[in-house]
PDB file of N, CA and C in Angstrom:
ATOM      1  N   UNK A   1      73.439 -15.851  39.356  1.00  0.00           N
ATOM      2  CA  UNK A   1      73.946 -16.587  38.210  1.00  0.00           C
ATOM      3  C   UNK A   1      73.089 -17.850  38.044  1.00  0.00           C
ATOM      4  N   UNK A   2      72.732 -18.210  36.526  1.00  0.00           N
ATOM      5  CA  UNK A   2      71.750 -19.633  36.633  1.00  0.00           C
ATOM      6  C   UNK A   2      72.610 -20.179  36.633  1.00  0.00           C
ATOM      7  N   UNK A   3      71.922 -21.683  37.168  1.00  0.00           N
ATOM      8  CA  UNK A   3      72.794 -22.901  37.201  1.00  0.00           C
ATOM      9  C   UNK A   3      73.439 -23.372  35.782  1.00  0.00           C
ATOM     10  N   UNK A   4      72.537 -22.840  34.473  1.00  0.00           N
ATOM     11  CA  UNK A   4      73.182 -23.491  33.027  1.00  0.00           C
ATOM     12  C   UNK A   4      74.248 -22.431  32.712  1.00  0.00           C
ATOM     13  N   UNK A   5      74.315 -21.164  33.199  1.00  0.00           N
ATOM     14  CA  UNK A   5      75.831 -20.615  32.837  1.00  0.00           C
ATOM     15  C   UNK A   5      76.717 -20.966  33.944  1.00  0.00           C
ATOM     16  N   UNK A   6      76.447 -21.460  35.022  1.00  0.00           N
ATOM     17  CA  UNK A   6      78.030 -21.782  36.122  1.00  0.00           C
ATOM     18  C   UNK A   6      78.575 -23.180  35.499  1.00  0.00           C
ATOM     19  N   UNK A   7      76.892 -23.981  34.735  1.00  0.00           N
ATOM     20  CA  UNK A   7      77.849 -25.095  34.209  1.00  0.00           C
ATOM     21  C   UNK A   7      78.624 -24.758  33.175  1.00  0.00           C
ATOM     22  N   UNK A   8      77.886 -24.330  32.183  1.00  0.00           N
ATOM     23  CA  UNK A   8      78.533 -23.507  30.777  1.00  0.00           C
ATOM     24  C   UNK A   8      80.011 -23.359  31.173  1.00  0.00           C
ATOM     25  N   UNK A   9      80.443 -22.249  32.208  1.00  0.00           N
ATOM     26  CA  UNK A   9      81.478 -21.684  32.482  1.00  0.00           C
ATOM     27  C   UNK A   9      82.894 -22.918  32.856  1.00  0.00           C
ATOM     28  N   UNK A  10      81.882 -22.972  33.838  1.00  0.00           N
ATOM     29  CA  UNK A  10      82.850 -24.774  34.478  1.00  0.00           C
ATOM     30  C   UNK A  10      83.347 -25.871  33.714  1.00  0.00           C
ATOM     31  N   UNK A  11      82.106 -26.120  32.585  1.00  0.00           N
ATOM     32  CA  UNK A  11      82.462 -27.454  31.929  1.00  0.00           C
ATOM     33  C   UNK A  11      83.856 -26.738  30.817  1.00  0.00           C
ATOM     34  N   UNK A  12      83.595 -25.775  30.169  1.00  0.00           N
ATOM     35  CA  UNK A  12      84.206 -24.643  29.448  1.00  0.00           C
ATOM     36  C   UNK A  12      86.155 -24.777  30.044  1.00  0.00           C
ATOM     37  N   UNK A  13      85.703 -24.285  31.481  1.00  0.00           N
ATOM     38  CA  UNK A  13      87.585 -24.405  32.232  1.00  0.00           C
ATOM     39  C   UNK A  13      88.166 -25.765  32.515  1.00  0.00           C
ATOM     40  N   UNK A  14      86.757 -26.590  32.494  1.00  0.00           N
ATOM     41  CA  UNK A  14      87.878 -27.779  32.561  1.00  0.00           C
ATOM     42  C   UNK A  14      88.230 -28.437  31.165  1.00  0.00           C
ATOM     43  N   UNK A  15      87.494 -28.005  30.146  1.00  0.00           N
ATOM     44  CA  UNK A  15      87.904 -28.097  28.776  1.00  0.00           C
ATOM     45  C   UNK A  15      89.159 -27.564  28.605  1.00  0.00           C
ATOM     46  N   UNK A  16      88.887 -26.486  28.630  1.00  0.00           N
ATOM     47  CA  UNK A  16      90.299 -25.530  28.556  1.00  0.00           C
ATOM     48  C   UNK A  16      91.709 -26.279  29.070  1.00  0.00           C
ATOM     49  N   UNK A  17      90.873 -26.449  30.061  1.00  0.00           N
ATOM     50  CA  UNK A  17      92.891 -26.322  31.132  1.00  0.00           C
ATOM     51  C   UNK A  17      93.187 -27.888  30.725  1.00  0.00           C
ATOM     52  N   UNK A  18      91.852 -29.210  30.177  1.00  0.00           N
ATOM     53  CA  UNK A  18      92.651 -30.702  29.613  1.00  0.00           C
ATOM     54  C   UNK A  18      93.294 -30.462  28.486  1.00  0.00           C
ATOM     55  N   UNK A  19      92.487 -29.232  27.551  1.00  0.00           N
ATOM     56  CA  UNK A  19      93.001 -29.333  26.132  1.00  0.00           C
ATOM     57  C   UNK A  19      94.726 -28.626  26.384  1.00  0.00           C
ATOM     58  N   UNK A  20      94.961 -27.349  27.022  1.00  0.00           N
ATOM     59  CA  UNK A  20      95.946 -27.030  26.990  1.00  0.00           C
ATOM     60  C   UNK A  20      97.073 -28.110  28.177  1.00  0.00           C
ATOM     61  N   UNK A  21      96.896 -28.883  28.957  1.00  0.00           N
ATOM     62  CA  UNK A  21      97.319 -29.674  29.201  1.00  0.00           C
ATOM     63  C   UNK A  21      98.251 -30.572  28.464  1.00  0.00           C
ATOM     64  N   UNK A  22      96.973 -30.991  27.530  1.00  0.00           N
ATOM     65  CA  UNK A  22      97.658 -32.315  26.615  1.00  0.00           C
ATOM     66  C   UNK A  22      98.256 -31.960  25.501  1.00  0.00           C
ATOM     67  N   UNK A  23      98.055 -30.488  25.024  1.00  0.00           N
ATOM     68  CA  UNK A  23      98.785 -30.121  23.916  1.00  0.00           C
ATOM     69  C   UNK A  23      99.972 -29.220  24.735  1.00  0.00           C
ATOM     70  N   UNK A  24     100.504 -28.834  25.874  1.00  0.00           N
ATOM     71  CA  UNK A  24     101.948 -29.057  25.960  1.00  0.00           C
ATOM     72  C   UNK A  24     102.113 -27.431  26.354  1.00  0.00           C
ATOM     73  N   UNK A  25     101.715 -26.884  25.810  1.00  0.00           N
ATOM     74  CA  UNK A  25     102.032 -25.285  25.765  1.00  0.00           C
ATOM     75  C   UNK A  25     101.029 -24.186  26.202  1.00  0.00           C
ATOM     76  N   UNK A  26     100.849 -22.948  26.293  1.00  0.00           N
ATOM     77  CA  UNK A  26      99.746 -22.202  26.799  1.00  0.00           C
ATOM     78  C   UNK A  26      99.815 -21.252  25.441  1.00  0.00           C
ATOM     79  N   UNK A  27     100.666 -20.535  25.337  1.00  0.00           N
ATOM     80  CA  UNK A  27     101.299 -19.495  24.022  1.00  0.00           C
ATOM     81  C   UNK A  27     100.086 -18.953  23.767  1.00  0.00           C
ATOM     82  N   UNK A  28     100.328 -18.086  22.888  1.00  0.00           N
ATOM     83  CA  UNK A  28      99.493 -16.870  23.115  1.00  0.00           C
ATOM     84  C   UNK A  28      97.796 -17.223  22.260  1.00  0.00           C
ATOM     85  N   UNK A  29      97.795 -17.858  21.639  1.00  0.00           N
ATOM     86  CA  UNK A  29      96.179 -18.627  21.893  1.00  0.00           C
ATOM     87  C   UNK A  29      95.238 -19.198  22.655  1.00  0.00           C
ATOM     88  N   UNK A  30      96.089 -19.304  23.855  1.00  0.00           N
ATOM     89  CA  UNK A  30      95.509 -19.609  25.119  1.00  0.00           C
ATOM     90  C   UNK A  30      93.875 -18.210  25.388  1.00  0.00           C
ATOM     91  N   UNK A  31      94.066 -17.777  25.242  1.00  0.00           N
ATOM     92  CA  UNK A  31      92.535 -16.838  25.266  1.00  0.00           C
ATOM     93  C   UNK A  31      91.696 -16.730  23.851  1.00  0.00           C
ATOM     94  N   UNK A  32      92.229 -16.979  22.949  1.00  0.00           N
ATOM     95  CA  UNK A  32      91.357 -17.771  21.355  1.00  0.00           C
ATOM     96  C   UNK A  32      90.551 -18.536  22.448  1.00  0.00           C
ATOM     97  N   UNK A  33      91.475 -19.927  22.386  1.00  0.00           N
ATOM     98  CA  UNK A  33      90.587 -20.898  22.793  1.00  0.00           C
ATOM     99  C   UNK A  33      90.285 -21.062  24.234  1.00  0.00           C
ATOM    100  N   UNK A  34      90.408 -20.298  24.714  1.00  0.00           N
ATOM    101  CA  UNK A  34      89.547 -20.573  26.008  1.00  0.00           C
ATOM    102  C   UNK A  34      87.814 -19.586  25.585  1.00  0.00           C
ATOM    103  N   UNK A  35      87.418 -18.408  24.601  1.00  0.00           N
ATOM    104  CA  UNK A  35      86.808 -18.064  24.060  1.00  0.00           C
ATOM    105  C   UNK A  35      86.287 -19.272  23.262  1.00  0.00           C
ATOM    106  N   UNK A  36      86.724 -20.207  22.663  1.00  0.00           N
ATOM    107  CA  UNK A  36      86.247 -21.350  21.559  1.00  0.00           C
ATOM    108  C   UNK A  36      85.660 -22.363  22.517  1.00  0.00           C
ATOM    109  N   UNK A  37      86.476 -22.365  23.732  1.00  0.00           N
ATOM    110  CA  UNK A  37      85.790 -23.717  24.758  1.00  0.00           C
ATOM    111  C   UNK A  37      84.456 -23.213  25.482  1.00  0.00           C
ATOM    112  N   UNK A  38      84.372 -21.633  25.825  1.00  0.00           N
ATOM    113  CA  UNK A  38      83.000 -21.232  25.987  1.00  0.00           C
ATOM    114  C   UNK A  38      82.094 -21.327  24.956  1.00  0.00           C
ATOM    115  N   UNK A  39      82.496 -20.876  23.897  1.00  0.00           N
ATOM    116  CA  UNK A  39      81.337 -21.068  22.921  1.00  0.00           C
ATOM    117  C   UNK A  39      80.623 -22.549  22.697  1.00  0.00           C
ATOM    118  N   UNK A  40      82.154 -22.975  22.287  1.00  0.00           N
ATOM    119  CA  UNK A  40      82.179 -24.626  21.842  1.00  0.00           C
ATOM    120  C   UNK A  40      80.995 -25.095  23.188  1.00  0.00           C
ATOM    121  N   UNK A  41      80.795 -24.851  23.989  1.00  0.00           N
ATOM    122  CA  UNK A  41      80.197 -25.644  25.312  1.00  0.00           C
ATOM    123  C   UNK A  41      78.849 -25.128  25.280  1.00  0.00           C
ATOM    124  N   UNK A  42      78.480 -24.060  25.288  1.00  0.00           N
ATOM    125  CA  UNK A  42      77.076 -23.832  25.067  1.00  0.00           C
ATOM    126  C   UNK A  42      76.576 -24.153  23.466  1.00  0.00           C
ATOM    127  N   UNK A  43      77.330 -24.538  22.426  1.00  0.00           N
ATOM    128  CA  UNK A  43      76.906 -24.811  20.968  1.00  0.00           C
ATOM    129  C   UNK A  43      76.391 -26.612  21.364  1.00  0.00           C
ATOM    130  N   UNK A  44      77.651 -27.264  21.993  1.00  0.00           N
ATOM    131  CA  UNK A  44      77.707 -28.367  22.344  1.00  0.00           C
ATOM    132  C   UNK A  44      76.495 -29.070  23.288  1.00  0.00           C
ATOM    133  N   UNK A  45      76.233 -27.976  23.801  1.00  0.00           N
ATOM    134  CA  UNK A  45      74.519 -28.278  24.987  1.00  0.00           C
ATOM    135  C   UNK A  45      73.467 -27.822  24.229  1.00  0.00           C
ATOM    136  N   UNK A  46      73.505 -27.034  23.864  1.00  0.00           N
ATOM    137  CA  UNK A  46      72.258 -26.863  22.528  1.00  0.00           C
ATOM    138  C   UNK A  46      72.029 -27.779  21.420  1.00  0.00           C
ATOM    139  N   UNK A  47      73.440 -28.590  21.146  1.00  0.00           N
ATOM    140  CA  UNK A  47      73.178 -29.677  19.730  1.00  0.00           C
ATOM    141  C   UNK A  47      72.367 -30.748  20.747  1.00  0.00           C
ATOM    142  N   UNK A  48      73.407 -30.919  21.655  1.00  0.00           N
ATOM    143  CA  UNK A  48      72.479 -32.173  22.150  1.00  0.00           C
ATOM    144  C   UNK A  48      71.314 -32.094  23.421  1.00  0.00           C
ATOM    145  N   UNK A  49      70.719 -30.808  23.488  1.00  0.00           N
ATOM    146  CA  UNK A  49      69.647 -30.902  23.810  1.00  0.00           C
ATOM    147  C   UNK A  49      68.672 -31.353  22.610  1.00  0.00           C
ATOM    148  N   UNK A  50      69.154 -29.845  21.235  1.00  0.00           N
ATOM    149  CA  UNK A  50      68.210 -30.305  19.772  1.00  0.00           C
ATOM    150  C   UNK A  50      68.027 -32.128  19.713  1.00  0.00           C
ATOM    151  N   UNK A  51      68.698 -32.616  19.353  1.00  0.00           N
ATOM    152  CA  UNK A  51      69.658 -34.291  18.786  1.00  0.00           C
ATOM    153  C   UNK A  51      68.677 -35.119  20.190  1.00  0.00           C
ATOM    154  N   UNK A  52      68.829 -34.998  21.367  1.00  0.00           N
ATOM    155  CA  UNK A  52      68.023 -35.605  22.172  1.00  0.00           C
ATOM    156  C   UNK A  52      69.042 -36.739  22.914  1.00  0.00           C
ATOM    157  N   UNK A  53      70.657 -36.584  22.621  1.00  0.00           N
ATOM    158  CA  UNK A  53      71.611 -37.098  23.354  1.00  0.00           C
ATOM    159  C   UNK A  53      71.981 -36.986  24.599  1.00  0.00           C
ATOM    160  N   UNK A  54      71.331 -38.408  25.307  1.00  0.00           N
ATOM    161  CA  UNK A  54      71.026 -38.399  26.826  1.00  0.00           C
ATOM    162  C   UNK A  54      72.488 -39.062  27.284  1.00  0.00           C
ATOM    163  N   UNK A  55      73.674 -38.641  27.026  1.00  0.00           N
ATOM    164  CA  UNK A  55      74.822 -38.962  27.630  1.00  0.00           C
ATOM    165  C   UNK A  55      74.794 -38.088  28.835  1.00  0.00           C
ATOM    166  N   UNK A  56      75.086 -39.209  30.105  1.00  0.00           N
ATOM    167  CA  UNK A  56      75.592 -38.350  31.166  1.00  0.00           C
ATOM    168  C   UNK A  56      75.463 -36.435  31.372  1.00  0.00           C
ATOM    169  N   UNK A  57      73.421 -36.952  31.602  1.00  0.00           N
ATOM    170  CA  UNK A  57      72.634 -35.373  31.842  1.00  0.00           C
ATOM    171  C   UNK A  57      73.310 -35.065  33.459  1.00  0.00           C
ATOM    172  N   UNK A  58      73.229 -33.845  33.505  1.00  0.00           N
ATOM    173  CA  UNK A  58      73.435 -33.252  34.804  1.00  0.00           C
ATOM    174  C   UNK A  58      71.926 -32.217  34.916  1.00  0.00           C
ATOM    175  N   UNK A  59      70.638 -32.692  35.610  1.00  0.00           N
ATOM    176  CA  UNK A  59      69.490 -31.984  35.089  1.00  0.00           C
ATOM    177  C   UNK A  59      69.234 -32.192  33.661  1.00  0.00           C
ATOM    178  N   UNK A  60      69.427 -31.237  33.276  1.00  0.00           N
ATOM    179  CA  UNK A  60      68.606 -30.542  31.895  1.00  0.00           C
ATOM    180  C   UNK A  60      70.266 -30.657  30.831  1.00  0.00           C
ATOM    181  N   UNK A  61      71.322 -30.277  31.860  1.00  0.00           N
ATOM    182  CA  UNK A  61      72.783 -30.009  30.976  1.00  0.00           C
ATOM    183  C   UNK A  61      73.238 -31.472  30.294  1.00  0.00           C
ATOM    184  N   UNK A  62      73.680 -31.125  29.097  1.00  0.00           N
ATOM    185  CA  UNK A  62      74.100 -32.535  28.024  1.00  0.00           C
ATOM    186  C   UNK A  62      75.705 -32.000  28.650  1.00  0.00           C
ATOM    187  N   UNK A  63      76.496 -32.832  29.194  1.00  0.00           N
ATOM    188  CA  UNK A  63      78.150 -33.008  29.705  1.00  0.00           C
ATOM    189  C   UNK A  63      78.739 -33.361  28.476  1.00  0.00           C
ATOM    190  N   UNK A  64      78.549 -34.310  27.940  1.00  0.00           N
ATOM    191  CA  UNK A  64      79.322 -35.355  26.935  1.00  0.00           C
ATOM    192  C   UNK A  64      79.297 -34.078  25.975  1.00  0.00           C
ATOM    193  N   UNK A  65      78.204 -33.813  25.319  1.00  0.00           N
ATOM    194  CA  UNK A  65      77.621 -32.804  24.325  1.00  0.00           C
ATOM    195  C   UNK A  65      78.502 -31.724  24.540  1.00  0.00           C
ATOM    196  N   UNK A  66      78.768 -31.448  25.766  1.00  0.00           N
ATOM    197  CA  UNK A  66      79.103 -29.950  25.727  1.00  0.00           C
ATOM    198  C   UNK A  66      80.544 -29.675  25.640  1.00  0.00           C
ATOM    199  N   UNK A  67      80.893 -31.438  26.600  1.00  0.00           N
ATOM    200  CA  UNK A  67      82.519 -31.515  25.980  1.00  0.00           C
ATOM    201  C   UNK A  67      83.190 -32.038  24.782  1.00  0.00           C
ATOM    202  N   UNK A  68      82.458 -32.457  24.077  1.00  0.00           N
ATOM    203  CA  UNK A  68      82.868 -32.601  22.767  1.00  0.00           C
ATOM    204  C   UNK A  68      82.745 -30.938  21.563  1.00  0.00           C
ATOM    205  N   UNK A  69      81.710 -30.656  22.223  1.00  0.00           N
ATOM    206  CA  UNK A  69      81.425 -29.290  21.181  1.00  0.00           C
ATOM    207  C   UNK A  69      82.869 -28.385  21.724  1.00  0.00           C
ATOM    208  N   UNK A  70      83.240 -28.418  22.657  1.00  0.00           N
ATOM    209  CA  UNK A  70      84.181 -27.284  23.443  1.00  0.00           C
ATOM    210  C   UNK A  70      85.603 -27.834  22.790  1.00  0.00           C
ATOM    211  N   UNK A  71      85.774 -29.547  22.502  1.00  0.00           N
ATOM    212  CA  UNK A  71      86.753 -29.740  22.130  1.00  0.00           C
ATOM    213  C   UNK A  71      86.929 -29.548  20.834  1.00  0.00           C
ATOM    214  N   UNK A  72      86.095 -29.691  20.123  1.00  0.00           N
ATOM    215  CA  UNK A  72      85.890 -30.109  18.512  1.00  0.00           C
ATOM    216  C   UNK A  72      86.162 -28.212  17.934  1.00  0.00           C
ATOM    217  N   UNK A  73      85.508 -27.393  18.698  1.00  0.00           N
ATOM    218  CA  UNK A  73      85.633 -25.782  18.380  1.00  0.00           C
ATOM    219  C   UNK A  73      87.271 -25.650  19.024  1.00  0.00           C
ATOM    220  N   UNK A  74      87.705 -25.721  19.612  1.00  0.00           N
ATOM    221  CA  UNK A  74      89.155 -25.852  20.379  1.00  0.00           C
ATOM    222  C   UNK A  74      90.452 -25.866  19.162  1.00  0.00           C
ATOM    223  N   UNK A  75      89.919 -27.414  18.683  1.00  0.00           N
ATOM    224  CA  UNK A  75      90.639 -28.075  17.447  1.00  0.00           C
ATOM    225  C   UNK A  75      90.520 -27.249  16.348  1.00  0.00           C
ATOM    226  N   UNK A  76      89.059 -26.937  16.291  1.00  0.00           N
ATOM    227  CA  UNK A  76      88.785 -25.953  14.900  1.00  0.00           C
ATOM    228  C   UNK A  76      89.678 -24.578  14.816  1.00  0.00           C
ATOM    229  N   UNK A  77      89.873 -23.584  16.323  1.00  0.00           N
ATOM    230  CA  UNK A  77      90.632 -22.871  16.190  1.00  0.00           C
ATOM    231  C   UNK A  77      92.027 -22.683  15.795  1.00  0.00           C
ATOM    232  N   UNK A  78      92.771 -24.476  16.054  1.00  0.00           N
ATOM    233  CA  UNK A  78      93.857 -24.094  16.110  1.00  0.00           C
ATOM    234  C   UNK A  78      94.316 -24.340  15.079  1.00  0.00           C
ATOM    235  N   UNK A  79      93.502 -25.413  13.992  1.00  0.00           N
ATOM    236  CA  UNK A  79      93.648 -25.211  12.427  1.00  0.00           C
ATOM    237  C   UNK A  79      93.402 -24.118  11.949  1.00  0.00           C
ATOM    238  N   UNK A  80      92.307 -23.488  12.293  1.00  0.00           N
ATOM    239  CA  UNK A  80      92.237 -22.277  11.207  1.00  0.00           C
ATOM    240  C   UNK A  80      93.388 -20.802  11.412  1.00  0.00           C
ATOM    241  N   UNK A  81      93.790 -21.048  12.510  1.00  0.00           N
ATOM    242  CA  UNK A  81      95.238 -20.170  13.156  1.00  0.00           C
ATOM    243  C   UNK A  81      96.330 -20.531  12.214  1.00  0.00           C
ATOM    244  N   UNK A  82      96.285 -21.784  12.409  1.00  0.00           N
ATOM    245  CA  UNK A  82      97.432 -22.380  11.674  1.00  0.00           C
ATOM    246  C   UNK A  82      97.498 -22.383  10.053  1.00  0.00           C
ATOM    247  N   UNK A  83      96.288 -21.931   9.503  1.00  0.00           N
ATOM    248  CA  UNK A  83      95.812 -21.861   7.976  1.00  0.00           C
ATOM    249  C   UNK A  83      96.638 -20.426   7.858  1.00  0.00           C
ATOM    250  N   UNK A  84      96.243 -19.462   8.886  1.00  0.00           N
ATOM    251  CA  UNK A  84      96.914 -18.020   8.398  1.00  0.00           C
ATOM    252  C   UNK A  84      97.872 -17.438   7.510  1.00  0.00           C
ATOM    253  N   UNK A  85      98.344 -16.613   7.408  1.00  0.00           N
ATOM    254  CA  UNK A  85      99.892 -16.301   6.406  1.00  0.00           C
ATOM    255  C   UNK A  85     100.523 -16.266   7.688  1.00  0.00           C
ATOM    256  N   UNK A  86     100.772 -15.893   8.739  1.00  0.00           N
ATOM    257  CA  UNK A  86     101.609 -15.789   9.514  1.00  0.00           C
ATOM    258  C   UNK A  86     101.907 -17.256  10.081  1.00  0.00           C
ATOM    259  N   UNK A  87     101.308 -18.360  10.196  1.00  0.00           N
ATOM    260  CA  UNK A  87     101.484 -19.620  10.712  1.00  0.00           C
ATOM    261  C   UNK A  87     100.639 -20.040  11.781  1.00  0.00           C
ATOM    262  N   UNK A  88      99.652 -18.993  12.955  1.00  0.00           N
ATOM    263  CA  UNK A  88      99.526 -18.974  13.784  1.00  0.00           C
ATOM    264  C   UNK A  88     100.504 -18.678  14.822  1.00  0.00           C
ATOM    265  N   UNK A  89     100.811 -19.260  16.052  1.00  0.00           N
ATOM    266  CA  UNK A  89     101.826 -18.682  17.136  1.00  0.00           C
ATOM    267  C   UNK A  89     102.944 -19.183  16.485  1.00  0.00           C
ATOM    268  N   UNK A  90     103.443 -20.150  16.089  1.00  0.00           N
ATOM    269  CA  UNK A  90     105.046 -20.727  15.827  1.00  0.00           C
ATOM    270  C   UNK A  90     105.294 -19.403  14.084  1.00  0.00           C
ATOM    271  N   UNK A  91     104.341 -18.505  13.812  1.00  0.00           N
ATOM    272  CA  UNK A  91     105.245 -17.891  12.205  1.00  0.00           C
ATOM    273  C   UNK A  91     106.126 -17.429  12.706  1.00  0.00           C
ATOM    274  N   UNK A  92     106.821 -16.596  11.454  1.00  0.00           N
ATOM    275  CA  UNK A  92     107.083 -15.404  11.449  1.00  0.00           C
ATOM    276  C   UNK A  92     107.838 -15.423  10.069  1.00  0.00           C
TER     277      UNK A  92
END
């Protein structure tokens, strides 16, 4: 395994498990966005490798970058869930 997917993966679960933390519940989007915090995290290390944002590098890996992209895609999912006809998890 390279070292930029164990971070990918890592920075990704601890995204995951603060965001579902602080929002209270796990419910059945809990694997949406744990899918959105992987993506979100490698989109998030690629902007700020592109951008040249030297926040707290680990090597070559942008941290800050990767946790903001993981959070910001996180957020994005759970609006556009919530845009649905069904409501997201709370319709029916």
């Amino acid at each position: 395994m390279t070292p930029w997917l164990l971070l990918t993966a890592l920075v990704a679960l601890i995204n995951w498990s603060a965001f579902l933390v602080l929002r209270g519940r796990w419910g059945g989007m809990a694997l949406a966005l744990a899918a959105a915090a992987l993506v979100g995290t490698a989109a998030g290390d690629a902007v700020g490798s592109f951008t040249g944002l030297e926040l707290l590098l680990i090597g070559d890996y942008h941290l800050v970058a990767a946790s903001v992209g993981a959070q910001l895609l996180m957020v994005a999912t759970l609006l556009a869930a919530a845009l649905l006809p069904g409501g997201g998890e709370g319709g029916g």
